[in-house]
Protein backbone atom coordinates (compact mmCIF):
# COMPACT_ATOMS: atom_id res chain seq x y z
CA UNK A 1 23.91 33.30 28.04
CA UNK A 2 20.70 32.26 26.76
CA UNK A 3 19.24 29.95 29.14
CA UNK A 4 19.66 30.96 33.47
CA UNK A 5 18.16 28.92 36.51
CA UNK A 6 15.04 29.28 36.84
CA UNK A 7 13.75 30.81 39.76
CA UNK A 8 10.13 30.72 41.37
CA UNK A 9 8.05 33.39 42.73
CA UNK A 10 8.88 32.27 46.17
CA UNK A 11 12.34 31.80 45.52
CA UNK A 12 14.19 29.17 46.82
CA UNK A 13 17.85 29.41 47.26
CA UNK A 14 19.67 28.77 44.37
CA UNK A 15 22.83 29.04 42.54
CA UNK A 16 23.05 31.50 39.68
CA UNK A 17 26.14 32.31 39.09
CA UNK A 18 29.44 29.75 39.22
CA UNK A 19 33.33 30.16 38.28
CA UNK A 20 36.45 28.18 38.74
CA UNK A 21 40.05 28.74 39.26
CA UNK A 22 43.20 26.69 38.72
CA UNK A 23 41.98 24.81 41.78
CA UNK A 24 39.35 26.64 43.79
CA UNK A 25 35.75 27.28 42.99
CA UNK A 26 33.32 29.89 43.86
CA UNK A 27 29.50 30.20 43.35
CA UNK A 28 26.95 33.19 44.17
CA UNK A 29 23.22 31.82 45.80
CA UNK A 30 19.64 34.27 44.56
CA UNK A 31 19.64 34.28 48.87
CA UNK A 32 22.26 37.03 49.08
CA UNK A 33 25.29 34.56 49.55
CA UNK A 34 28.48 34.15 47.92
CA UNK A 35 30.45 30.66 48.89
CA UNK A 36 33.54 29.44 48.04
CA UNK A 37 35.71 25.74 48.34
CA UNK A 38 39.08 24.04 47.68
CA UNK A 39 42.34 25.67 47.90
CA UNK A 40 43.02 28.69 49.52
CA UNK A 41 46.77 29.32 50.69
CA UNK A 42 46.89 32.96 48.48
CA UNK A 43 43.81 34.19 50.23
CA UNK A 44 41.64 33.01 47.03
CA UNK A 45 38.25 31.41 48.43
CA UNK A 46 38.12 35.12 50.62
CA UNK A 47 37.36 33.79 53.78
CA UNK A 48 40.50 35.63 55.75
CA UNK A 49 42.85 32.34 55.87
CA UNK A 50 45.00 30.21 53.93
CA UNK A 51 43.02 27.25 54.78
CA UNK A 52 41.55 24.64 52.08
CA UNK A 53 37.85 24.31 52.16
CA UNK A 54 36.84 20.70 50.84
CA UNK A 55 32.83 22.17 50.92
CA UNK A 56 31.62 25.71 50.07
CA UNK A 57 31.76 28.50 52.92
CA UNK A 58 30.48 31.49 52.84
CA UNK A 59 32.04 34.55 52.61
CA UNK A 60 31.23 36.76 55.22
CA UNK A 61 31.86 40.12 53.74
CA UNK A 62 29.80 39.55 50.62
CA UNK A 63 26.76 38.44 52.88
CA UNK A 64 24.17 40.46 50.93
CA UNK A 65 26.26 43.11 49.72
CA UNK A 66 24.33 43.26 46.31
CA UNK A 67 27.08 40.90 44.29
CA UNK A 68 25.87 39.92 40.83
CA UNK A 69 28.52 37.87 39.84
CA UNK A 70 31.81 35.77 40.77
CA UNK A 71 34.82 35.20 38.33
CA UNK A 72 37.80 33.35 39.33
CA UNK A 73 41.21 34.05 38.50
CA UNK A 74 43.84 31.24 38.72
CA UNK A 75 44.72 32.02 42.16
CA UNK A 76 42.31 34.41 42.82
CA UNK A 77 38.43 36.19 42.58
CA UNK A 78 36.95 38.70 42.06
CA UNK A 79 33.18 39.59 43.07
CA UNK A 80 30.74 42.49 40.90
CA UNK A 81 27.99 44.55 43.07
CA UNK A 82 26.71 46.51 40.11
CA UNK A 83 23.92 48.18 42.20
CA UNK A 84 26.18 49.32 45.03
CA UNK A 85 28.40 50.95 42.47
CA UNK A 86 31.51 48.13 43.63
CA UNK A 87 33.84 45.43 42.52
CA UNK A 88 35.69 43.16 45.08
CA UNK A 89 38.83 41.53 44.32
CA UNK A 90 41.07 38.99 46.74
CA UNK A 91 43.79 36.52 46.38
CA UNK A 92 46.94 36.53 44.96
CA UNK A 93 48.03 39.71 44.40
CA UNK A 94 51.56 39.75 42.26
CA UNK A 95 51.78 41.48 39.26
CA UNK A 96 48.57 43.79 40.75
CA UNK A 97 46.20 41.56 38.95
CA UNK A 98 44.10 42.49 41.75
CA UNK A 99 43.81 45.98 41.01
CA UNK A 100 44.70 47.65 44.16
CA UNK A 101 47.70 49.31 43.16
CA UNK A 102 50.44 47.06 44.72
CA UNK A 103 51.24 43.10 44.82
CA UNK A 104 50.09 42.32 47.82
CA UNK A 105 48.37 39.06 48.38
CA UNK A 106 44.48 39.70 49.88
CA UNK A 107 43.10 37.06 52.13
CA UNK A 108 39.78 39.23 52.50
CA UNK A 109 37.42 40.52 49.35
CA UNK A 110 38.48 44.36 48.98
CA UNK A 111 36.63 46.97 46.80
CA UNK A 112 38.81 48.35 43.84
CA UNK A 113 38.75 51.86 44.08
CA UNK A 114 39.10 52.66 40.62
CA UNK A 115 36.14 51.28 40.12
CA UNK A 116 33.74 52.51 42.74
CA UNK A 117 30.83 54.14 41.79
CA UNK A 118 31.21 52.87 37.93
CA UNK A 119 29.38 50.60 37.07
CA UNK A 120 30.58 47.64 35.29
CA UNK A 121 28.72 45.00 32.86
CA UNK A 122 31.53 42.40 32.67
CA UNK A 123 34.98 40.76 34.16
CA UNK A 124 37.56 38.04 32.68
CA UNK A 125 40.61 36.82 34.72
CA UNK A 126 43.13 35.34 33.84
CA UNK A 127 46.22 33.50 35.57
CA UNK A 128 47.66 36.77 36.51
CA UNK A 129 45.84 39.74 34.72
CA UNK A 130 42.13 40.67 34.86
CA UNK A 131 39.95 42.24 32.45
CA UNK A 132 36.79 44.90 33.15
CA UNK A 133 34.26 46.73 31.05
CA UNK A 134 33.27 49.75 32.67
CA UNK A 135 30.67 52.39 31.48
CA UNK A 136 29.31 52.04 28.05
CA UNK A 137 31.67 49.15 26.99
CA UNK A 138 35.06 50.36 28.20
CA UNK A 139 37.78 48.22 28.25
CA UNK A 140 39.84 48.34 31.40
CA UNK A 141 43.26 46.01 31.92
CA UNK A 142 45.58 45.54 34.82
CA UNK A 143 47.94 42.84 35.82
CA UNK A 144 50.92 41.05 34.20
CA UNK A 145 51.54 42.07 30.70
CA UNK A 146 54.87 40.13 29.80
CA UNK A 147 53.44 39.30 26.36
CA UNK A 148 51.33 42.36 26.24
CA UNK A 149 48.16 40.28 27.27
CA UNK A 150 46.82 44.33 28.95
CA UNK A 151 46.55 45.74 25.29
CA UNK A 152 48.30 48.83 26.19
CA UNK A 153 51.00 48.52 23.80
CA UNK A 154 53.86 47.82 25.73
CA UNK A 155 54.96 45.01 27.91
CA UNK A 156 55.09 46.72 31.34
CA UNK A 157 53.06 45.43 34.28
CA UNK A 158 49.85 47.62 35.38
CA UNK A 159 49.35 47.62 39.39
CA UNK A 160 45.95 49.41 38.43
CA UNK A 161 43.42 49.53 36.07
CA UNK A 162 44.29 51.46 32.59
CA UNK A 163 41.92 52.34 29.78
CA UNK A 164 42.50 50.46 26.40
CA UNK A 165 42.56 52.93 24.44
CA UNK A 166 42.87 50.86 21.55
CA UNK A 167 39.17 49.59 21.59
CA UNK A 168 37.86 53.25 22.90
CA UNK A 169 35.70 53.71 19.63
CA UNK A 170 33.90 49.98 20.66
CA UNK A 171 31.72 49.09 22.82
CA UNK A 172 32.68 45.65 24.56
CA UNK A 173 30.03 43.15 25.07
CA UNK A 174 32.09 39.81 25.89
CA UNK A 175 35.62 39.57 26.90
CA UNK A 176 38.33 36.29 27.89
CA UNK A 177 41.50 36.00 29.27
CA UNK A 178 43.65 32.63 28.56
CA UNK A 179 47.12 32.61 30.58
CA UNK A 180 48.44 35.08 28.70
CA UNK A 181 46.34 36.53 26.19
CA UNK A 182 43.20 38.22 25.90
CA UNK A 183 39.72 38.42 23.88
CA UNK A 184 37.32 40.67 23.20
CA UNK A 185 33.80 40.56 21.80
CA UNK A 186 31.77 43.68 20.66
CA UNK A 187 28.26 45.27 19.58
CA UNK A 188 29.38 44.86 16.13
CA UNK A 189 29.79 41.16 16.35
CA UNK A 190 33.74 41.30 15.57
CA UNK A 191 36.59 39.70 17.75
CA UNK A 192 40.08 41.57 19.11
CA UNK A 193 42.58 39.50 20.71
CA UNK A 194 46.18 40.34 21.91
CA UNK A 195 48.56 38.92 23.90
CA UNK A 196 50.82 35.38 24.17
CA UNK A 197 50.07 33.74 19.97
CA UNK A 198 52.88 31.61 20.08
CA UNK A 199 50.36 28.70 19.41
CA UNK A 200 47.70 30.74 17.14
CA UNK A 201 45.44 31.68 20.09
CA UNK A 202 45.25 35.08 18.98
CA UNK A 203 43.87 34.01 15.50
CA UNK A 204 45.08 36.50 13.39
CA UNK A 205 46.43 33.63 11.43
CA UNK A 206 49.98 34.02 12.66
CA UNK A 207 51.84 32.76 15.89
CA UNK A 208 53.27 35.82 17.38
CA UNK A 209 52.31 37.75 20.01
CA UNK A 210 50.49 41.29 19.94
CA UNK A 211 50.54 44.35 22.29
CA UNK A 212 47.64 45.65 20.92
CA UNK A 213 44.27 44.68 20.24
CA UNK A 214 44.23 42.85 16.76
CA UNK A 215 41.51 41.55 14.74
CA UNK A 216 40.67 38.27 14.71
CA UNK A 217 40.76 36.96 10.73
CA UNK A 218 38.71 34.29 8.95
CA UNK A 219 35.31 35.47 10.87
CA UNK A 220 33.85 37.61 8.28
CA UNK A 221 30.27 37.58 7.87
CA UNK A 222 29.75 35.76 11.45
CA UNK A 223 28.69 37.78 14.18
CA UNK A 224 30.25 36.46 17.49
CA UNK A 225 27.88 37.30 20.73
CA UNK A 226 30.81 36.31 23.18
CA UNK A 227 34.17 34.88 23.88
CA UNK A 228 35.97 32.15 26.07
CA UNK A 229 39.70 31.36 26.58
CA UNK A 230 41.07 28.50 28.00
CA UNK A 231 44.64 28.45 28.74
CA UNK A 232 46.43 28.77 25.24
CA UNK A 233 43.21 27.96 23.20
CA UNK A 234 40.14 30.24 22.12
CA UNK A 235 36.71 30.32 21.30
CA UNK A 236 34.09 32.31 20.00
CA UNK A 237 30.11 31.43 19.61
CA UNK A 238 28.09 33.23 16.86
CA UNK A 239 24.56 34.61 17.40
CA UNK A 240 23.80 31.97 15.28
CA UNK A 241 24.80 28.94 17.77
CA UNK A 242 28.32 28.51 15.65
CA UNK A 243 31.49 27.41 17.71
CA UNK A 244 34.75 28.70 16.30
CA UNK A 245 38.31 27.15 18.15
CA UNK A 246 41.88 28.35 17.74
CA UNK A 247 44.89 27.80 19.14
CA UNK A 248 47.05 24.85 20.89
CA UNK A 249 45.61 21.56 20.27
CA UNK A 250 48.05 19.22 21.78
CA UNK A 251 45.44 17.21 23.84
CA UNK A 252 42.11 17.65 21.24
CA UNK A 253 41.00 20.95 22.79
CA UNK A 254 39.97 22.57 20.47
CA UNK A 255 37.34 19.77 19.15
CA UNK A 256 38.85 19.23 15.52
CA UNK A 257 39.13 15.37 15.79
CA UNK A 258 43.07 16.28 15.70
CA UNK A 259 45.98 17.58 17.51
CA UNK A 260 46.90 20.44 14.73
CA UNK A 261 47.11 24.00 16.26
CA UNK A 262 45.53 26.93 14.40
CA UNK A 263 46.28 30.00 13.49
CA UNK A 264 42.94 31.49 12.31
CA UNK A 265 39.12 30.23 13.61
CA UNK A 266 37.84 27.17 12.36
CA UNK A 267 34.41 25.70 13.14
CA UNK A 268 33.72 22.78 15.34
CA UNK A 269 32.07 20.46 12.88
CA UNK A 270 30.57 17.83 15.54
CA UNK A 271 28.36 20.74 16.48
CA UNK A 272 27.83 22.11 13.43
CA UNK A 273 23.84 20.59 13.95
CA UNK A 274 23.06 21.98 17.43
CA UNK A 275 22.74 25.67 18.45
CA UNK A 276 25.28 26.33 21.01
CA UNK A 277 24.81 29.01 23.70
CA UNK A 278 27.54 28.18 25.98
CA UNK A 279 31.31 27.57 26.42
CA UNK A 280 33.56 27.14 28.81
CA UNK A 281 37.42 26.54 28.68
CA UNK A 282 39.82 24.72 30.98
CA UNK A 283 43.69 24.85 31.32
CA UNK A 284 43.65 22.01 28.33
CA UNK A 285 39.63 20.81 28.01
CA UNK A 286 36.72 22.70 26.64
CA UNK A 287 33.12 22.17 27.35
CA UNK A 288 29.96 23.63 25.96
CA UNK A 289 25.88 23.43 26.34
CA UNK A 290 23.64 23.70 23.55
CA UNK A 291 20.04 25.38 23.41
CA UNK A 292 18.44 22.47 24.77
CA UNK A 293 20.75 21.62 27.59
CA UNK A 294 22.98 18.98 26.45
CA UNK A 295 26.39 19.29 27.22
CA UNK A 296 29.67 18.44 24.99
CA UNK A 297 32.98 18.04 26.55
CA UNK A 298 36.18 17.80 24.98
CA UNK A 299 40.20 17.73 25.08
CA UNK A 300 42.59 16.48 28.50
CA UNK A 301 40.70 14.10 30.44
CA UNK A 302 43.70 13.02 32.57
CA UNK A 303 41.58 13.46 36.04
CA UNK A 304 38.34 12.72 34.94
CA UNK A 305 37.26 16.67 34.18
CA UNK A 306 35.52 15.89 30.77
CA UNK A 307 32.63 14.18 32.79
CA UNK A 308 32.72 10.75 30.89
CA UNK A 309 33.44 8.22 33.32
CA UNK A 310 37.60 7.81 32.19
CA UNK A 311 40.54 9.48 31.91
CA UNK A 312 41.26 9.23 28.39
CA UNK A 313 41.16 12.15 25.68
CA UNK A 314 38.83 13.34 23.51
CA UNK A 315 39.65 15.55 20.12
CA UNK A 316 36.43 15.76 19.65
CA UNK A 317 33.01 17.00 21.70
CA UNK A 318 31.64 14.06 23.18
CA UNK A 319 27.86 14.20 24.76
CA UNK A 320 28.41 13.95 28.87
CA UNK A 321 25.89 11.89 30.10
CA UNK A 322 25.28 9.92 33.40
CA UNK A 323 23.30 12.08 35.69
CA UNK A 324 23.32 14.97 32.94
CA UNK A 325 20.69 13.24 31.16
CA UNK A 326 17.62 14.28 30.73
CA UNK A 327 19.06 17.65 32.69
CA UNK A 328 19.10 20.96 30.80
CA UNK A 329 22.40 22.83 31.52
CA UNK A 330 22.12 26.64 31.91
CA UNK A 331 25.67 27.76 33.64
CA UNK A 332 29.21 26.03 32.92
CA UNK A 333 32.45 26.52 34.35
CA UNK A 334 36.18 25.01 33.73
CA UNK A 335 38.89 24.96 36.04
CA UNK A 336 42.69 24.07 35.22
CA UNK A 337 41.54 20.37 35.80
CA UNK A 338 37.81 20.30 37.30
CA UNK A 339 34.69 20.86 35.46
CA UNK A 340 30.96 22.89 37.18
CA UNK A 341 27.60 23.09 36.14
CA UNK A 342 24.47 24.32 36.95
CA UNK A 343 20.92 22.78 35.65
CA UNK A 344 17.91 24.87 35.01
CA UNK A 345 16.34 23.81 37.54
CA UNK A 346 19.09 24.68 40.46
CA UNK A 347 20.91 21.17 40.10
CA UNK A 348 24.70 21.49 40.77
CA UNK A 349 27.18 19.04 39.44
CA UNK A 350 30.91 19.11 39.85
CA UNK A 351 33.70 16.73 38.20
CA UNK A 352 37.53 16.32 37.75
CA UNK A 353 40.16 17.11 39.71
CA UNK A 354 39.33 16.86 43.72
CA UNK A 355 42.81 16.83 45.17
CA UNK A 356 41.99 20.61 46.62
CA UNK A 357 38.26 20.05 47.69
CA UNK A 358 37.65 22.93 44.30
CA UNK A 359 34.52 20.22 43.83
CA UNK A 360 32.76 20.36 46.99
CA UNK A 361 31.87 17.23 48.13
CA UNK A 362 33.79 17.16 51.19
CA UNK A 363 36.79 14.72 50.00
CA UNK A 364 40.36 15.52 48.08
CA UNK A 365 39.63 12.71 45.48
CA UNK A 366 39.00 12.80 41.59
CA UNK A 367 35.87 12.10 40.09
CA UNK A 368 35.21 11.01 36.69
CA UNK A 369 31.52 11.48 36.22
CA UNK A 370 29.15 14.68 37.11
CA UNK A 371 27.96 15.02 40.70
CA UNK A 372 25.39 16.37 42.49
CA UNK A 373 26.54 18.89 44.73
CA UNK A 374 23.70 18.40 47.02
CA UNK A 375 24.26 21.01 49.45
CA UNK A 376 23.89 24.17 47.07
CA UNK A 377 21.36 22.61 44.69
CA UNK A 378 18.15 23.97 45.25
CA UNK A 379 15.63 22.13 47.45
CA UNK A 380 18.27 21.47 49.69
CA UNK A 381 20.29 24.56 49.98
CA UNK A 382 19.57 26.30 52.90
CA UNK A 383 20.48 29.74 53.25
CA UNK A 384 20.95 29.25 57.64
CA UNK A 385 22.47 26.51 56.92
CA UNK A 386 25.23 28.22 54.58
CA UNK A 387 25.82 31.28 56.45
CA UNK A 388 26.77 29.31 59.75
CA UNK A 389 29.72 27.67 57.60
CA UNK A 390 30.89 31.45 57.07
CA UNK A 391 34.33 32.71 59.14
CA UNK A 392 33.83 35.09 61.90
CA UNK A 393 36.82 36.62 62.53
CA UNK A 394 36.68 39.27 59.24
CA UNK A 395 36.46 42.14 60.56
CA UNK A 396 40.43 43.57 59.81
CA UNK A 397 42.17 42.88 57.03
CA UNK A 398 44.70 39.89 56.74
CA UNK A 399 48.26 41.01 56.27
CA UNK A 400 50.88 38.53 56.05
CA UNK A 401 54.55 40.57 55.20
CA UNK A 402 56.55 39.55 52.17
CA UNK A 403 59.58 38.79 54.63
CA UNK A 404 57.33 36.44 56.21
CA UNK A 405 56.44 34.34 53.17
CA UNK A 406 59.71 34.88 50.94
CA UNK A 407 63.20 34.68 50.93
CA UNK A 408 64.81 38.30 49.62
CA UNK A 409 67.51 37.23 47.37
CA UNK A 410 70.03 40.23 46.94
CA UNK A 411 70.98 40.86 43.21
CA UNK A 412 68.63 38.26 42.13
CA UNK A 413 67.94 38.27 38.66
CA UNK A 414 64.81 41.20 37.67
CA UNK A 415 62.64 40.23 34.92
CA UNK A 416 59.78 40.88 36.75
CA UNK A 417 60.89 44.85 38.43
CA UNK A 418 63.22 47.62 38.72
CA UNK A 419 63.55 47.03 41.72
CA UNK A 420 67.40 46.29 43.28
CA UNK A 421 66.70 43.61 45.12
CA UNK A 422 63.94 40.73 44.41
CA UNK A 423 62.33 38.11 46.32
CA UNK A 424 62.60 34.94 45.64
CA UNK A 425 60.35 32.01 45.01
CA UNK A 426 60.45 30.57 48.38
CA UNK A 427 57.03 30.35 50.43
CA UNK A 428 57.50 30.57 54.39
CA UNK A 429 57.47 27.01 55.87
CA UNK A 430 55.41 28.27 58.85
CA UNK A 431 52.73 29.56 56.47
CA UNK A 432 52.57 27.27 53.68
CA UNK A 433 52.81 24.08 54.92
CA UNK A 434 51.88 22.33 51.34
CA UNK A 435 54.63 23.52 49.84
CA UNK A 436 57.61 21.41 50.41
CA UNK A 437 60.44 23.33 49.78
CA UNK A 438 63.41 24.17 51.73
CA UNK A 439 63.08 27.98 53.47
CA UNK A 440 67.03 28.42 53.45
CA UNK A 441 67.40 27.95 49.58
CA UNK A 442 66.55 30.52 47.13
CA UNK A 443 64.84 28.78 44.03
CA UNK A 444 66.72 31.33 40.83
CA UNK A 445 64.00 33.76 39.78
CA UNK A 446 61.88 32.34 36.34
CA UNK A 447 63.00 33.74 32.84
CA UNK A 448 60.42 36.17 31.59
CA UNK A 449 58.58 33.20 29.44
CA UNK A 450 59.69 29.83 29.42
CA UNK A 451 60.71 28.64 25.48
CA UNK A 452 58.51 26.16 25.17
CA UNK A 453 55.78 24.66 27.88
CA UNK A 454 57.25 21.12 28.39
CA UNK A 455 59.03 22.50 31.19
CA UNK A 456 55.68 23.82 32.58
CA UNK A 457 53.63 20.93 31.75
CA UNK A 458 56.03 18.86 33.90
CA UNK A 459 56.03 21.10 37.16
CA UNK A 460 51.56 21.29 36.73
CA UNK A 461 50.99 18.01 35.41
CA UNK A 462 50.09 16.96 38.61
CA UNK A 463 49.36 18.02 42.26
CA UNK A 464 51.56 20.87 42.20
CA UNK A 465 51.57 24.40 40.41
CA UNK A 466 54.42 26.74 39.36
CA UNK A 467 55.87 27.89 42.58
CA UNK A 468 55.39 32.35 42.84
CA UNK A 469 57.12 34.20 40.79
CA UNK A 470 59.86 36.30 41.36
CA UNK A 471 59.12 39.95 42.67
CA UNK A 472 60.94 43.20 43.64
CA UNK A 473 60.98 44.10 47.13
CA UNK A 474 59.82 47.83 46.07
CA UNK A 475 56.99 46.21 44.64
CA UNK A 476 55.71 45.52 47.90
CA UNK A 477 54.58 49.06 49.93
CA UNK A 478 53.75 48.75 53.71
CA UNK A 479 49.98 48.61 54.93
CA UNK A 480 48.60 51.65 55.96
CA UNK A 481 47.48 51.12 59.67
């Protein structure tokens, strides 16, 4: 990213880092403080409880322990300390998208092993796998990998990290993850992606997907300088301030004045006259800030999360004004349905989707315009002030027992283990209370990828999300205590 926050010689607290999830959001401070808001029943905003935050909270175990950035995951984070040789990683844990070596859900941030002591320049998440470069631009997956979104070659679920060797002769400067399918940017300027392509997403100018790292077609002679996913859509900026789009297009998100999907890269003409250094994607919006600050929003607008005032579409980038103008935008990030941003002068502003509290301001509702999130933009973000919102009961890990949140269901259908039994879908009433589902019937366990996403669109549409997917009860090892 070209432009940051600035930051004075006395420093005042400020935001300079920011990332959102399907519904939470997370921010680091320059005063040593990493905060967190909205929902948090998968142990997601780190804080050791299921509880939903409707303002930021600090997170006690990251209180000045050298973190240099925040990334969110769907359903859960993960935190970098470059300088302390460590990368945290909390939240939902199926699939062992958190890199610990099992599926356990993590209510409390917990250094990935693999990783200690390496140190690593860059993280993508996505719904359920995650993405690091290590070293000199390795390329480490681990997570789901139904569609082969880990680049491994195969389709088998990784509980820890494993080298792509695929990419091991690049170096990795920029990498994405969409829901299912992953990008990578490196030194030479080209673009890899693998993964879910049903829609084109991979842009290799067919609609299948890949288990290995393919190159991205239709780029040649453009050297890309980093990558963004949203959910089934893709993006690419060029050194030279280009934006490229590909992918699913059904609500205008990728900025072609149309809702065609495509197959291979095609450049956003309505910015074709402004050098853009920054983009963001949603779960079906896009968003990006040019070099002087101005920010362009496009795609599903049904809550407000474009920033214009309304709820109605855009297939097109659209200027976001209100109290954006006249502000210079520096950091940007999209969640499933709520939009962040960071000025250059410390100015946060938060939009979209509220139901969760993932914007902040202390209320569940929507907002259709940007925001100031007063209490972490500088001038009147206190760093006292922040750390006395932080838990204090962190000091043992939060272990909740599968039995205690799911239903087993013997000879359930596998798609997701080896495993002879599997549990099923159903969340424990006692524990999560916003689910309303019945704890004595076992929903059947989800095919291994829904045929088309109507089905999906209808369950997320609104409040609710898919509910957990089904997993083997060998899947699930005991804590060691």
């Amino acid at each position: 990213m070209e432009d940051s926050v600035a930051r004075s010689s006395e420093e005042e607290p400020c935001v300079t880092a920011v990332s959102c999830g399907s519904s939470h959001s997370i921010a680091l401070l320059s005063c040593g403080i990493v905060t967190s808001w909205g929902r948090g029943e998968d142990g997601q905003l780190g804080h050791g409880q299921a509880d939903e935050c409707l303002t930021p909270k600090a997170i006690s175990a990251l209180t000045d322990a050298g973190v240099e950035n925040v990334i969110c995951g769907a359903e859960y984070t993960i935190a970098v300390a470059p300088s302390r040789g460590r990368i945290y990683s909390w939240g939902w844990g199926d699939f062992g998208r958190l890199g610990h070596g099992d599926c356990s859900d993590v209510f409390l941030p917990r250094p990935i092993e693999f990783f200690s002591g390496r140190p690593v320049s860059h993280v993508a998440c996505g719904d359920t796998h995650t993405l690091v470069v290590a070293g000199d631009g390795e390329l480490f997956t681990f997570g789901r990998n139904q569609n082969g979104q880990l680049g491994l070659g195969h389709t088998n679920d990784c509980l820890s990290p494993q080298r792509v060797v695929a990419l091991q002769e690049e170096k990795i400067l920029s990498v994405a993850c969409g829901s299912e399918h992953s990008l990578a940017a490196t030194e030479k300027g080209t673009v890899f992606s693998w993964g879910w392509g049903r829609y084109g997403n991979l842009g290799d100018g067919e609609s299948q997907d890949r288990h290995l790292p393919t190159r991205v077609v239709g780029l040649e002679g453009v050297r890309v300088v980093s990558a963004e996913c949203g959910w089934r859509h893709s993006a690419v900026v060029s050194e030279d301030g280009r934006v490229f789009t590909f992918g699913w297009s059904k609500y205008g998100q990728l900025g072609h004045g149309d809702h065609v999907d495509h197959t291979r890269p095609s450049q956003v003409a309505a910015l074709q006259h402004t050098r853009i250094t920054t983009v963001a994607g949603g779960w079906r919006h896009t968003v990006a800030a040019d070099s002087s600050g101005n920010l362009y929003a496009w795609g599903w607008n049904k809550f407000g999360q474009l920033g214009l005032g309304d709820t109605e579409d855009r297939l097109a980038p659209m200027l976001v004004g209100g109290e954006l103008v006249g502000q210079h935008v520096a950091l940007l990030a999209c969640g499933w349905r709520h939009t962040v941003c960071v000025t250059t002068t410390g100015r946060v502003y938060s939009w979209g989707r509220g139901v969760n509290g993932q914007l902040g301001h202390g209320m569940d509702q929507d907002l259709y315009n940007p925001t100031l999130l007063s209490c972490l933009t500088r001038g009147q973000l206190r760093r006292d002030t922040i750390l006395a919102t932080a838990s204090q009961d962190t000091d043992a890990e939060l272990y909740v027992a599968p039995a205690d949140r799911y239903a087993v269901v013997p000879g359930a259908d596998e798609p997701y283990g080896n495993g002879s039994a599997s549990v099923g879908a159903v969340p424990s009433m006692s524990l999560l209370v916003h689910e309303v589902m019945s704890s004595t019937t076992a929903a059947p366990a989800h095919p291994q990828q829904q045929p088309e996403d109507a089905s999906v669109e209808a369950d997320m549409d609104g409040e609710g999300r898919p509910p957990k997917k089904a997993r083997t009860s060998a899947e699930f090892p005991l804590p060691e205590h």
